[in-house]
C-alpha atoms as a PDB file:
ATOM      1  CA  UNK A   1      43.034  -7.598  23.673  1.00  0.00           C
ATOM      2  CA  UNK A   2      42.357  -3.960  24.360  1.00  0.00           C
ATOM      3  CA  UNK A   3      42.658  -2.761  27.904  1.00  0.00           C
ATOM      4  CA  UNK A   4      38.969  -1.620  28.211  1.00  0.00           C
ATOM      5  CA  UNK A   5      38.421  -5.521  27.629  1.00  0.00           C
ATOM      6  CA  UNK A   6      40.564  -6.674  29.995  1.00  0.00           C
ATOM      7  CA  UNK A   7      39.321  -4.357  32.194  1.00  0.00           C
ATOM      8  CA  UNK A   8      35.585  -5.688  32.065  1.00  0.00           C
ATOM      9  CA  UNK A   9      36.798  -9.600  32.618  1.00  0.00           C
ATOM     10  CA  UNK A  10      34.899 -10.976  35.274  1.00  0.00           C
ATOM     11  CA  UNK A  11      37.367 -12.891  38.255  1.00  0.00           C
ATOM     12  CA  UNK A  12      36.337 -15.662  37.017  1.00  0.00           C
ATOM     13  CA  UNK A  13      37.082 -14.976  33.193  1.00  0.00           C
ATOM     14  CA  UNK A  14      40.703 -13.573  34.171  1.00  0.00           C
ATOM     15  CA  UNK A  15      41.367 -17.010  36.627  1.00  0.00           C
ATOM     16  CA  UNK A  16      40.157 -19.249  33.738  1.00  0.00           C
ATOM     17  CA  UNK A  17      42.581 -17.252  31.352  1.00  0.00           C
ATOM     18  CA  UNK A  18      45.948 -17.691  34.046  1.00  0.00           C
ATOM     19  CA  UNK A  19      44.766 -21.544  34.444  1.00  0.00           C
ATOM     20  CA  UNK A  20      45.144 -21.508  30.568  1.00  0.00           C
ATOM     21  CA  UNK A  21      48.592 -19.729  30.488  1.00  0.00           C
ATOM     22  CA  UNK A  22      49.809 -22.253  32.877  1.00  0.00           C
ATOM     23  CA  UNK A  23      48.630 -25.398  31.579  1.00  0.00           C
ATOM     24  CA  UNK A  24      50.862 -24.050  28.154  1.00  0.00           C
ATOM     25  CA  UNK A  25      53.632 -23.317  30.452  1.00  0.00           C
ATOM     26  CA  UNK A  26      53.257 -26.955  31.664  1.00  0.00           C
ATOM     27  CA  UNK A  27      55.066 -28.077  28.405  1.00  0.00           C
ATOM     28  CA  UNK A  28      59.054 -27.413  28.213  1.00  0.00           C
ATOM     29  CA  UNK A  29      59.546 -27.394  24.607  1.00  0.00           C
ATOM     30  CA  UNK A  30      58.981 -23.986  23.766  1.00  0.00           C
ATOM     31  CA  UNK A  31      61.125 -21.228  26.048  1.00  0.00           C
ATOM     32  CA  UNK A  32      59.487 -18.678  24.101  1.00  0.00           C
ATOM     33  CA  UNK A  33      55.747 -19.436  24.653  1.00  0.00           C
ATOM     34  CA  UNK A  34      56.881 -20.978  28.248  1.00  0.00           C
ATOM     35  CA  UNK A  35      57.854 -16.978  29.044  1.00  0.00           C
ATOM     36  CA  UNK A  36      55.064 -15.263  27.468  1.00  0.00           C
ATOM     37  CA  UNK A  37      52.624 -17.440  28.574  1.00  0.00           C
ATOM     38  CA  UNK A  38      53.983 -17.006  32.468  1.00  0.00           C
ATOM     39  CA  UNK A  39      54.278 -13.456  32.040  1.00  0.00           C
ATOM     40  CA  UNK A  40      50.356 -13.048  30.620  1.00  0.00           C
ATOM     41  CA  UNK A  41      49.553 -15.561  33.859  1.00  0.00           C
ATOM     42  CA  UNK A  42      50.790 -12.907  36.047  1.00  0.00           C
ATOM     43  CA  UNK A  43      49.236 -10.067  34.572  1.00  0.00           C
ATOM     44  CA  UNK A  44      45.722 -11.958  35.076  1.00  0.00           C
ATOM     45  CA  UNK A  45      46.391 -12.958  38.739  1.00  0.00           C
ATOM     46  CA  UNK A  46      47.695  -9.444  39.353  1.00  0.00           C
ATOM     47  CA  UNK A  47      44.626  -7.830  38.257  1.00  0.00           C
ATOM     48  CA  UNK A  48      42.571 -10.244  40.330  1.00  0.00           C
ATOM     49  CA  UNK A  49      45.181  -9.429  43.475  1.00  0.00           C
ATOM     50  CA  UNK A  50      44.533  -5.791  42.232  1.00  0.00           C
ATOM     51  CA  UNK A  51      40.589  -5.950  42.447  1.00  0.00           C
ATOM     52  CA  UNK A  52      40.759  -7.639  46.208  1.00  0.00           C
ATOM     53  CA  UNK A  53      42.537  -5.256  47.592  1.00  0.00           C
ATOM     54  CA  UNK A  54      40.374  -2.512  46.215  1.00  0.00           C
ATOM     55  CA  UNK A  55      37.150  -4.460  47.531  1.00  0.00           C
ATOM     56  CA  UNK A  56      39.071  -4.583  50.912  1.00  0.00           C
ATOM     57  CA  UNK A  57      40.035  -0.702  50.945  1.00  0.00           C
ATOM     58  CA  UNK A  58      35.791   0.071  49.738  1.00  0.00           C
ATOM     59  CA  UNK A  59      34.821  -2.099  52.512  1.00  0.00           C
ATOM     60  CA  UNK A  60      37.001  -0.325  55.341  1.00  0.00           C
ATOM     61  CA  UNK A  61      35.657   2.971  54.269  1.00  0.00           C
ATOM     62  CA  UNK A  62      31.945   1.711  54.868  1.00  0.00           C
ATOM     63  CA  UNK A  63      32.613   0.632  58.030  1.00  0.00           C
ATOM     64  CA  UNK A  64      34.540   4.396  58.963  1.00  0.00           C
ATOM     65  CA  UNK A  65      31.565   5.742  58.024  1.00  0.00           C
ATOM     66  CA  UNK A  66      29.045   3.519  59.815  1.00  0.00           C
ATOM     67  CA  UNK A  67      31.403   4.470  62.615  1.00  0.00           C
ATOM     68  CA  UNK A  68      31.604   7.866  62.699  1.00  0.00           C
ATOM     69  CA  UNK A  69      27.617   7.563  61.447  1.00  0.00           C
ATOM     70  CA  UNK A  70      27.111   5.475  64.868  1.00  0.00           C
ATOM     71  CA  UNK A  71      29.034   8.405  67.034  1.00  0.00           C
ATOM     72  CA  UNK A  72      27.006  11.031  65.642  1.00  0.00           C
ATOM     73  CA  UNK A  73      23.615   9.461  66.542  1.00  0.00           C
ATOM     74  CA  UNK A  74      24.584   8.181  70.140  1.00  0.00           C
ATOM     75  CA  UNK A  75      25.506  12.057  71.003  1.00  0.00           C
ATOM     76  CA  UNK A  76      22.262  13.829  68.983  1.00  0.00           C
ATOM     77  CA  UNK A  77      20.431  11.522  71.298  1.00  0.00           C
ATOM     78  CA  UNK A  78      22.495  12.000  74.363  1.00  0.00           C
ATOM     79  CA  UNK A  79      21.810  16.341  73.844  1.00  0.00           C
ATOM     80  CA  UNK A  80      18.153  15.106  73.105  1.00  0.00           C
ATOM     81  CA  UNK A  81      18.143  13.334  76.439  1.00  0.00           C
ATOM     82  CA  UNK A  82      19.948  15.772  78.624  1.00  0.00           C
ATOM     83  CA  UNK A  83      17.369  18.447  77.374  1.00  0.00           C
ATOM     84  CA  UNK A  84      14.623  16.535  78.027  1.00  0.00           C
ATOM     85  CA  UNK A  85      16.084  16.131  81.592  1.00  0.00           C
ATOM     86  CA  UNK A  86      16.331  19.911  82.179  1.00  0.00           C
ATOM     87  CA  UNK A  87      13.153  20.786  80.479  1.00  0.00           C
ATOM     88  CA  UNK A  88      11.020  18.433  82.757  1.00  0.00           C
ATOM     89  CA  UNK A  89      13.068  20.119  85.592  1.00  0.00           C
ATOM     90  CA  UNK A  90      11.574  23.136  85.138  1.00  0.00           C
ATOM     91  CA  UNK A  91       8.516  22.212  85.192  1.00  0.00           C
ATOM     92  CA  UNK A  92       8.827  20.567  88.536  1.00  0.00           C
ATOM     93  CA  UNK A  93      10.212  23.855  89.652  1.00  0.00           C
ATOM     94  CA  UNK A  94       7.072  25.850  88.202  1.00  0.00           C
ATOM     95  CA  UNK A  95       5.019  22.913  89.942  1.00  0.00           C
ATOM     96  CA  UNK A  96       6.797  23.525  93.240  1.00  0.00           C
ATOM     97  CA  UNK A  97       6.394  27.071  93.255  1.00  0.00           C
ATOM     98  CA  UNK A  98       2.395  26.884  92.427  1.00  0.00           C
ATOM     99  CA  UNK A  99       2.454  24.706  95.448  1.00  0.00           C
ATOM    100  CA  UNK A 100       3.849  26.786  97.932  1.00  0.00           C
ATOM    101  CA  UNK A 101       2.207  29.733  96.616  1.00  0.00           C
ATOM    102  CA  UNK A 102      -1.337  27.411  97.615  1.00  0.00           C
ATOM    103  CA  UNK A 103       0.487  26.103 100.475  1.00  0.00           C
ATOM    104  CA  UNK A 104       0.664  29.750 102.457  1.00  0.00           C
ATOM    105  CA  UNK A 105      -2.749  31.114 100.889  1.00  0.00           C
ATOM    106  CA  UNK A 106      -4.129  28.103 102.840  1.00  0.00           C
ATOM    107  CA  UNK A 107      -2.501  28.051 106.177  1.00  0.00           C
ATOM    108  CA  UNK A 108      -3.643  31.717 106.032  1.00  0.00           C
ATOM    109  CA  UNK A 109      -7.328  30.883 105.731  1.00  0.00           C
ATOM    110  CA  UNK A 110      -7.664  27.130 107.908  1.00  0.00           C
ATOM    111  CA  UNK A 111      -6.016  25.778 110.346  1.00  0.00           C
ATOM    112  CA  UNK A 112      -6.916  21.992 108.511  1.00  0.00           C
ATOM    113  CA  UNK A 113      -5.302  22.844 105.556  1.00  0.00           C
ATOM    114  CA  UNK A 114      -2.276  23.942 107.905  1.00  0.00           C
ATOM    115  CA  UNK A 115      -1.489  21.159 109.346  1.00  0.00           C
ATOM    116  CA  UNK A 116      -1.594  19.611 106.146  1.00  0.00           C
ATOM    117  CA  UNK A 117       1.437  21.910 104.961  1.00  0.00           C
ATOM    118  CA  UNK A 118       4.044  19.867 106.594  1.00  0.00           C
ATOM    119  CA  UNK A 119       2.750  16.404 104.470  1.00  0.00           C
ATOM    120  CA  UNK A 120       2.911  18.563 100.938  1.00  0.00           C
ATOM    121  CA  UNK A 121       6.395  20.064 102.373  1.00  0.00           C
ATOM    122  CA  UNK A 122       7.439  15.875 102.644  1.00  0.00           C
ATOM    123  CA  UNK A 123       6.458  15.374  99.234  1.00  0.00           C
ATOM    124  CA  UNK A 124       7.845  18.491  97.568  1.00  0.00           C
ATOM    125  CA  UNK A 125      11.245  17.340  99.472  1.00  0.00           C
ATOM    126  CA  UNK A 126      10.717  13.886  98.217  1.00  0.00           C
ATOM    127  CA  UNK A 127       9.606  15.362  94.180  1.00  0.00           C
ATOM    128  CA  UNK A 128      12.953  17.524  94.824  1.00  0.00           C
ATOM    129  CA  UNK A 129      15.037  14.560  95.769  1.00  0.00           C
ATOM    130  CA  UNK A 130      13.833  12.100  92.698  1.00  0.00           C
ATOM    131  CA  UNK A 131      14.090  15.708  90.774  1.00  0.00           C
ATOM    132  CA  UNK A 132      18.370  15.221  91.686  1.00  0.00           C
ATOM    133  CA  UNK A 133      18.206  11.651  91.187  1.00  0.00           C
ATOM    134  CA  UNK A 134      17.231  12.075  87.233  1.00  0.00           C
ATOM    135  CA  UNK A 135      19.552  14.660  86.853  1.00  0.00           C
ATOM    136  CA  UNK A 136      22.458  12.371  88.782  1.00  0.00           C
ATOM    137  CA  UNK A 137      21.394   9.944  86.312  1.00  0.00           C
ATOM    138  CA  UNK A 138      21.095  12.015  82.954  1.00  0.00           C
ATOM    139  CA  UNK A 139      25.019  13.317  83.854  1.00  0.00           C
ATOM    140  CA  UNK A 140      25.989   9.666  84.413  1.00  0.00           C
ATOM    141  CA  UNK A 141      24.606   8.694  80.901  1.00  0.00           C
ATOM    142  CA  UNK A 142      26.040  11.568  79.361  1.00  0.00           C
ATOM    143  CA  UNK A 143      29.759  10.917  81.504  1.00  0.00           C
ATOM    144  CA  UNK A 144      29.451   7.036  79.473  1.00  0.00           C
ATOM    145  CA  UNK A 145      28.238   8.132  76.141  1.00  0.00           C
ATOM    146  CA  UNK A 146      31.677  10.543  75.888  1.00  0.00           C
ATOM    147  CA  UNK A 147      33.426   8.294  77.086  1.00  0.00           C
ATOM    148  CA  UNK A 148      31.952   6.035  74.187  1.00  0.00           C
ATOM    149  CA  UNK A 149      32.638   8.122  71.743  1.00  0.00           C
ATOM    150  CA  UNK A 150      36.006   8.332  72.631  1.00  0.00           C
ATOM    151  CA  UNK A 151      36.912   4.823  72.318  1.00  0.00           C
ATOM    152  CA  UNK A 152      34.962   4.885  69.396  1.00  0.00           C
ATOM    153  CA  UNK A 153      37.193   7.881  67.932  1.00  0.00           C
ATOM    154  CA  UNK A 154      40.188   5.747  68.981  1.00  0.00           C
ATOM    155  CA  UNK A 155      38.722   2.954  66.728  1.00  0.00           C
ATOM    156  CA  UNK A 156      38.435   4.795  63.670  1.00  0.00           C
ATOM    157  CA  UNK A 157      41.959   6.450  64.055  1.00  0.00           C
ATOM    158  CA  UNK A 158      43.164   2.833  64.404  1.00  0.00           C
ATOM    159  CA  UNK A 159      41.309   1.759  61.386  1.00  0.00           C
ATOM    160  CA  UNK A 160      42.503   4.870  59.139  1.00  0.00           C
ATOM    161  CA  UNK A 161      46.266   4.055  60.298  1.00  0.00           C
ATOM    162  CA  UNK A 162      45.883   0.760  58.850  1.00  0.00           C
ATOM    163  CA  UNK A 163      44.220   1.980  55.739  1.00  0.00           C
ATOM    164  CA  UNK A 164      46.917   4.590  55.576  1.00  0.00           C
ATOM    165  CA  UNK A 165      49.914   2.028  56.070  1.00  0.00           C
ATOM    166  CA  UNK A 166      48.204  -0.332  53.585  1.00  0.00           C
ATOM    167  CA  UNK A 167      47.485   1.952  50.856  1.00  0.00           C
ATOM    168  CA  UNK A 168      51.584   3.171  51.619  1.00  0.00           C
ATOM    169  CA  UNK A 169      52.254  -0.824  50.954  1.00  0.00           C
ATOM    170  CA  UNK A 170      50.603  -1.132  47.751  1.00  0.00           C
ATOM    171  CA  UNK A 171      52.066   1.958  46.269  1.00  0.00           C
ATOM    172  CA  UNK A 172      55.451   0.783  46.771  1.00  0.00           C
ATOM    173  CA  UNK A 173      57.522   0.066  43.476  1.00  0.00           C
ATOM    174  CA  UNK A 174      60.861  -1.507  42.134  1.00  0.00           C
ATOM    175  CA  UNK A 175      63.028   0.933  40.394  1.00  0.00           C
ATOM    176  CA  UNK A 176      65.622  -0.679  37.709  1.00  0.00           C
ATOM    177  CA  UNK A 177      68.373   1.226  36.449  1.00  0.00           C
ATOM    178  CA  UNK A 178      71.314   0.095  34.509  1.00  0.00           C
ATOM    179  CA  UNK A 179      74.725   1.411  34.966  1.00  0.00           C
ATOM    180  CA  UNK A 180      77.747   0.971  32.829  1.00  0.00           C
ATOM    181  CA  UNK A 181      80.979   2.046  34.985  1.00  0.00           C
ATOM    182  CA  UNK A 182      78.894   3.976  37.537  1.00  0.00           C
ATOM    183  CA  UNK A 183      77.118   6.020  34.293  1.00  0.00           C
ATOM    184  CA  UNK A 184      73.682   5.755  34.286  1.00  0.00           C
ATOM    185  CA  UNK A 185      72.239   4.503  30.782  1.00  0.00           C
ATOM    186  CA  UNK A 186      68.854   5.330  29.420  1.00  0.00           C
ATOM    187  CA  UNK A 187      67.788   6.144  26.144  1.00  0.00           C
ATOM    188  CA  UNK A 188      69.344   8.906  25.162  1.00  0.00           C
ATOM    189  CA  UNK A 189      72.884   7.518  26.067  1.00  0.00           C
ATOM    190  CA  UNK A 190      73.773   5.694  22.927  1.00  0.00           C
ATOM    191  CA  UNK A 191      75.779   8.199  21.329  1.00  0.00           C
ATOM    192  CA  UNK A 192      77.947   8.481  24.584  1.00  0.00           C
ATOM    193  CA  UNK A 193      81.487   6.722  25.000  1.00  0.00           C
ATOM    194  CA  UNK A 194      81.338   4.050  27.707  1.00  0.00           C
ATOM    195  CA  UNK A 195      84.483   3.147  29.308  1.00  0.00           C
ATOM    196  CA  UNK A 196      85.612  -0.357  28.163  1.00  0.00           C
ATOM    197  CA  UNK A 197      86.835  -2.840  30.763  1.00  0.00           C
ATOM    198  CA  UNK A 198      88.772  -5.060  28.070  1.00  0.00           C
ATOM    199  CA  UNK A 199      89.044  -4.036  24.400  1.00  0.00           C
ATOM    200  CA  UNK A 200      90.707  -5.776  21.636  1.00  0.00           C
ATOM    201  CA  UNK A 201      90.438  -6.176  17.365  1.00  0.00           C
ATOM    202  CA  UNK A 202      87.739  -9.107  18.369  1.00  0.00           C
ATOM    203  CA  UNK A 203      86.262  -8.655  21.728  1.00  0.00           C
ATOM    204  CA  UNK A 204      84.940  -6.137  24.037  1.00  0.00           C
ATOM    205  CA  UNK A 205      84.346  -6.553  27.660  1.00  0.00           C
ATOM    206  CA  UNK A 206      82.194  -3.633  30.226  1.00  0.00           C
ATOM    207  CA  UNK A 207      81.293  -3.849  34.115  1.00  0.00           C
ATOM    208  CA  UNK A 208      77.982  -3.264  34.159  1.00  0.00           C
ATOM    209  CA  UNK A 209      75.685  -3.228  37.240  1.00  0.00           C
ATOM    210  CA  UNK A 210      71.445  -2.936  37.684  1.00  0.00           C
ATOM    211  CA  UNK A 211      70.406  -0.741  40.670  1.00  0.00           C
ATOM    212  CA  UNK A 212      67.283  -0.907  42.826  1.00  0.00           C
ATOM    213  CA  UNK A 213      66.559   2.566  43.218  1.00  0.00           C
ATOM    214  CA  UNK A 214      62.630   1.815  44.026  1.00  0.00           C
ATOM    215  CA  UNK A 215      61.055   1.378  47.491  1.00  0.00           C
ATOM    216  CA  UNK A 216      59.870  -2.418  46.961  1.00  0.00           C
ATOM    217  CA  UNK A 217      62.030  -5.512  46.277  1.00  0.00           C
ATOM    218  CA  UNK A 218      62.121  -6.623  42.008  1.00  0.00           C
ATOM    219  CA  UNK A 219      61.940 -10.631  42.555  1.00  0.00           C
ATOM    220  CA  UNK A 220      62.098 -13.002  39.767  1.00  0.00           C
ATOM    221  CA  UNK A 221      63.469 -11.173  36.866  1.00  0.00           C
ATOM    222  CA  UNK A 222      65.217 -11.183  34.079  1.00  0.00           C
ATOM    223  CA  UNK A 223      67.970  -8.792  32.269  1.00  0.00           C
ATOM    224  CA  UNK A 224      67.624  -9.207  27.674  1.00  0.00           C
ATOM    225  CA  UNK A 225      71.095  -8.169  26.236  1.00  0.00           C
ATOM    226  CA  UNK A 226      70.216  -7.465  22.488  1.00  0.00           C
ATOM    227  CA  UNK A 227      72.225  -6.838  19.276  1.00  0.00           C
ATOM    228  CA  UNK A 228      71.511  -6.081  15.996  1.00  0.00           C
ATOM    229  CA  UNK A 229      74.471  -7.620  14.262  1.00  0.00           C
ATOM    230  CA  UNK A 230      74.281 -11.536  13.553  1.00  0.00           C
ATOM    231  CA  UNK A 231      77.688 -11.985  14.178  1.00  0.00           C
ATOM    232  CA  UNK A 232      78.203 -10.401  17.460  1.00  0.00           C
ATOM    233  CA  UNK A 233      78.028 -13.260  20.072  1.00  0.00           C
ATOM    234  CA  UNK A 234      77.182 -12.125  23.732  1.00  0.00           C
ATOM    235  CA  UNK A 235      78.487 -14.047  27.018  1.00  0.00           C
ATOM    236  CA  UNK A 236      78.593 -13.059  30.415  1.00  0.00           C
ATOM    237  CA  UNK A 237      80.093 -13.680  34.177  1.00  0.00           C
ATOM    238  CA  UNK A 238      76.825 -14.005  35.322  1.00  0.00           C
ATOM    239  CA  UNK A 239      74.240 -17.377  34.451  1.00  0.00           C
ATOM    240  CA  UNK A 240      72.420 -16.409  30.899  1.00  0.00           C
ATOM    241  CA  UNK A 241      70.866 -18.420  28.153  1.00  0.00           C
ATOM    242  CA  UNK A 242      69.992 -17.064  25.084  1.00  0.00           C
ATOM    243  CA  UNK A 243      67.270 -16.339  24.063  1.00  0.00           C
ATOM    244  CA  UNK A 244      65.036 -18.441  21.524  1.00  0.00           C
ATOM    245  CA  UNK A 245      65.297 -16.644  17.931  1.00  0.00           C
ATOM    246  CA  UNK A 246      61.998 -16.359  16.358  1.00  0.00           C
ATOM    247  CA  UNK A 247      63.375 -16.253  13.009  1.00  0.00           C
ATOM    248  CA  UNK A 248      66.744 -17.690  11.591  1.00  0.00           C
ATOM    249  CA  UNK A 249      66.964 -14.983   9.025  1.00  0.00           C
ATOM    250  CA  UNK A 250      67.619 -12.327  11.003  1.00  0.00           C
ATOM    251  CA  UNK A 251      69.660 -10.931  12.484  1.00  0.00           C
ATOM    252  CA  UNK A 252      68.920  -9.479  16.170  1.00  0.00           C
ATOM    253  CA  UNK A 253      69.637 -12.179  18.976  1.00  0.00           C
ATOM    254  CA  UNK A 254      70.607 -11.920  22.258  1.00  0.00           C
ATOM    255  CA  UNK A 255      70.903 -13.586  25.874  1.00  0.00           C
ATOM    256  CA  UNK A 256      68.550 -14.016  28.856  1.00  0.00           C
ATOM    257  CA  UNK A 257      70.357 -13.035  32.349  1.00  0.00           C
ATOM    258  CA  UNK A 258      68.103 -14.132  35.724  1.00  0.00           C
ATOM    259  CA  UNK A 259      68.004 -12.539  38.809  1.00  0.00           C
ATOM    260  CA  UNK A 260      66.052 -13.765  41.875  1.00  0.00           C
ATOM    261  CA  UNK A 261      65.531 -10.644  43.431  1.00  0.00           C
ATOM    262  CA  UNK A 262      67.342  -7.149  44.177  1.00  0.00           C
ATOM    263  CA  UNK A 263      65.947  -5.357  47.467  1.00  0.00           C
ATOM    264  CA  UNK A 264      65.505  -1.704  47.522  1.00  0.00           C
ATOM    265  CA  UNK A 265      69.062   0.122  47.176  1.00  0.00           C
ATOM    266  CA  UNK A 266      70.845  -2.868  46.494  1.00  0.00           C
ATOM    267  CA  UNK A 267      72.361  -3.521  43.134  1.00  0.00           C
ATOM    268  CA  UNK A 268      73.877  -6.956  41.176  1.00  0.00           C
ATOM    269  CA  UNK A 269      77.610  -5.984  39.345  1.00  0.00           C
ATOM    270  CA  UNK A 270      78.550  -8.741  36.542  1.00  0.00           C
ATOM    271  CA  UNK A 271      80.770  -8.180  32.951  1.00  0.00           C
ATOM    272  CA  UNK A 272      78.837  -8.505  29.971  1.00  0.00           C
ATOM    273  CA  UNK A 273      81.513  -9.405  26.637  1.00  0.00           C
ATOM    274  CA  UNK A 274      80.854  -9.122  23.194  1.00  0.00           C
ATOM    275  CA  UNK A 275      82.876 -10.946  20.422  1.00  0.00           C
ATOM    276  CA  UNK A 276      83.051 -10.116  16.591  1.00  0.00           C
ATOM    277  CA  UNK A 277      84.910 -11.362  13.600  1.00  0.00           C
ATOM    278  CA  UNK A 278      88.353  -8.247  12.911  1.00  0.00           C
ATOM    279  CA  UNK A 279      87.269  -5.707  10.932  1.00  0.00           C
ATOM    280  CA  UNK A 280      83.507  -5.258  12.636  1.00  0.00           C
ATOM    281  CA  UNK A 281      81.776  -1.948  12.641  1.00  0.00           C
ATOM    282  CA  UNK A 282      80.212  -0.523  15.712  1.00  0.00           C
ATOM    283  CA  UNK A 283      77.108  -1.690  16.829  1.00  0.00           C
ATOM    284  CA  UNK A 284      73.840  -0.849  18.970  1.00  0.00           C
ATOM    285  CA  UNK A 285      73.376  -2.945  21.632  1.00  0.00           C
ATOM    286  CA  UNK A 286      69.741  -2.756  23.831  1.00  0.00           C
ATOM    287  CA  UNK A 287      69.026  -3.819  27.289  1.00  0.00           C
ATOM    288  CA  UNK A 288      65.585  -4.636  29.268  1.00  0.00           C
ATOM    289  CA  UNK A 289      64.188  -6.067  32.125  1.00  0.00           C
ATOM    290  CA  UNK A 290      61.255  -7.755  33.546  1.00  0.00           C
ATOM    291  CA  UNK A 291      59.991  -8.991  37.222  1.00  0.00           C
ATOM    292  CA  UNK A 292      57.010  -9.904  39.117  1.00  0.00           C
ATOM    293  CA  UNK A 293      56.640  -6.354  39.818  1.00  0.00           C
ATOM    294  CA  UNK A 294      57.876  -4.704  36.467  1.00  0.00           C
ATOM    295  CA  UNK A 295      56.324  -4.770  33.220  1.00  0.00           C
ATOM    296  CA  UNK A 296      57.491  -7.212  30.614  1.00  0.00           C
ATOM    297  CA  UNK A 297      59.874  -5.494  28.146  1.00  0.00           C
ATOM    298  CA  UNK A 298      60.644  -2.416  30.144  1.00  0.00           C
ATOM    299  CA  UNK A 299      63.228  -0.150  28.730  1.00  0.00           C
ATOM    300  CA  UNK A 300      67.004  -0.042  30.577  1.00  0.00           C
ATOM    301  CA  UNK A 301      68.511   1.953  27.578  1.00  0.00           C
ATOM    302  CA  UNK A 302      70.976   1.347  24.636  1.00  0.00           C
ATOM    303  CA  UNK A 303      74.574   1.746  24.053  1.00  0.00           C
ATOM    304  CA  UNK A 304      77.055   1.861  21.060  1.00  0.00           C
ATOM    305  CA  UNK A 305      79.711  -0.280  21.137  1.00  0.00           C
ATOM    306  CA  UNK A 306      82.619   0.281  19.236  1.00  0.00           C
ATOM    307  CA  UNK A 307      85.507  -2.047  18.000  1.00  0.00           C
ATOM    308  CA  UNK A 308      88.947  -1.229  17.792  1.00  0.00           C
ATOM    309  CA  UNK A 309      90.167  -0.795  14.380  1.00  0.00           C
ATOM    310  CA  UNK A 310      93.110  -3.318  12.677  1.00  0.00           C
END
C-alpha cells in the first residue's frame, strides 16, 4: 500500500483493517504473521488516534476564534453605545440652551410667561437629572462589558495553555540508542573495535545496554540481534526467543529480546554471547528495535565481531 492510500482510508476502512490484523493474530501458530500482523494493527489504530486528536486541536481553534470573535463585537457595540449616549447629550444641552435663551426673551416681554419660567426651570432640572441618569447607566454598562471581556480574555488564555500543553504531549518521542561498553553504536560503527567482556577460540561475550534518550516512555518493545553466519548461535542474560526463519536455506537468523517499557533517561544493561565452531571468521552482527511508539525495524546499528584466532 502506498502512503497516499493509506492516507485517504476512511476511519472506518482503517478500523475494519486493525479488526482484520487481530482476528490473524488470534491464531498462535505463526510468530511471524502473529508480529506483523500486530504491528500493521497498530499502525491503523494509530492513525485513527492520530486523526482524533487533530479533529480535537481544529475544533479548539474554532471556538478561540468564536471567542475572541464574541469579544470584539460586545466592545464595537459597547463604543457604539457610549457614543450614542454622548451624542444625544448634546443635544439635550443645545435643547437646554434654546430654552433658556426663550425663557429670558419671555420674562422680558410678559409677566404670564414669567411666572411660567420657574415650571420650564423644574423640567430642564428634571431633563438634566434623567440626562445623568443615562450617562450613570451607559458607564455602568461599559464598567460590565470590560469586565466581560476580561474574563473572557482569561478564557481563551486558559484554552491556548491547554492547546499548548497538549500539542507539547503529542510531540513527545522515545529515543533508542544502543551502547556497547558505554560506546554508542550506530551505523557507521562496524569497523570499530568493541571491547569484549569474555573472549575465547569459540565464544564471545559483550555488555551491552539500550538507552532512553527521548522525552516519552518506549513500552512494549522488542530488541532483533541478527547475524549473517549460519553457524553463529546467539543467547543472552536477558529473556529472548528466536526469531522464526523464513527460509531454512539461509543463512541470517537471529533472536527476539522483549522489553516492557524503558522511561525517559532510563536504560536496560544485559550480555549478549555469541558462539562459533574454532577457526570462525569475523562476522557482522545487526541490531533493531521496535515499540508502540517506534517504528517497526528501526535501525540501532551494526558491529563486527571478531574471533580469536587458534
Amino acid at each position: 500500500m502506498k502512503v497516499e492510500e493509506f492516507q485517504n482510508l476512511t476511519d472506518d476502512q482503517l478500523r475494519e483493517r486493525a479488526n482484520a490484523c487481530l482476528a490473524v493474530v488470534d491464531n498462535p501458530s505463526f510468530f511471524e504473521v502473529h508480529a506483523a500482523k500486530l504491528l500493521e494493527s497498530q499502525l491503523y489504530m494509530g492513525e485513527i488516534s492520530r486523526r482524533k486528536d487533530d479533529s480535537v486541536a481544529a475544533r479548539d481553534f474554532l471556538l478561540e476564534v468564536s471567542v475572541i470573535g464574541l469579544i470584539g463585537i460586545e466592545i464595537v457595540l459597547s463604543i457604539v453605545g457610549l457614543w450614542y449616549g454622548i451624542h444625544e447629550g448634546n443635544k439635550q444641552k443645545d435643547i437646554l440652551r434654546s430654552l433658556n435663551t426663550s425663557a429670558d426673551a419671555t420674562a422680558r416681554t410678559s409677566a404670564a410667561q414669567a411666572e411660567a419660567l420657574p415650571k420650564l426651570v423644574d423640567e430642564q432640572k428634571r431633563s438634566m437629572s434623567s440626562l445623568s441618569d443615562m450617562n450613570d447607566k451607559l458607564k455602568d454598562s461599559l464598567k460590565q462589558t470590560t469586565t466581560m471581556a476580561a474574563a473572557m480574555q482569561k478564557q481563551v488564555k486558559i484554552l491556548q495553555d491547554e492547546q499548548a500543553a497538549r500539542q507539547a504531549e503529542l510531540a513527545k518521542k522515545p529515543k533508542l540508542e544502543l551502547y556497547v561498553e558505554d560506546v554508542p553504536l550506530t551505523s557507521l560503527s562496524s569497523g570499530l573495535n568493541f571491547k569484549v567482556r569474555e573472549a575465547t577460540e569459540t565464544k564471545l561475550t559483550f555488555d551491552v545496554a539500550l538507552k532512553n534518550s527521548g522525552d516519552a516512555t518506549a513500552n512494549k518493545g522488542v530488541v532483533r540481534v541478527i547475524v549473517d553466519v549460519a553457524d553463529v548461535s546467539i543467547t543472552a542474560s536477558l529473556p529472548f526467543q528466536p526469531i522464526p526463519e523464513a527460509q531454512k536455506d539461509e543463512p541470517q537468523h537471529g533472536v527476539l529480546i522483549p522489553f516492557e517499557y524503558i522511561r525517559s533517561g532510563a536504560r536496560v544493561v544485559w550480555t549478549v554471547s555469541f558462539t562459533y565452531p574454532t577457526g570462525q571468521q569475523p562476522f557482522s552482527v545487526y541490531f533493531n528495535v521496535d515499540a508502540d511508539e517506534v517504528p517497526t525495524g528501526t535501525p540501532l546499528g551494526s558491529m563486527l565481531a571478531r574471533p580469536l584466532k587458534p
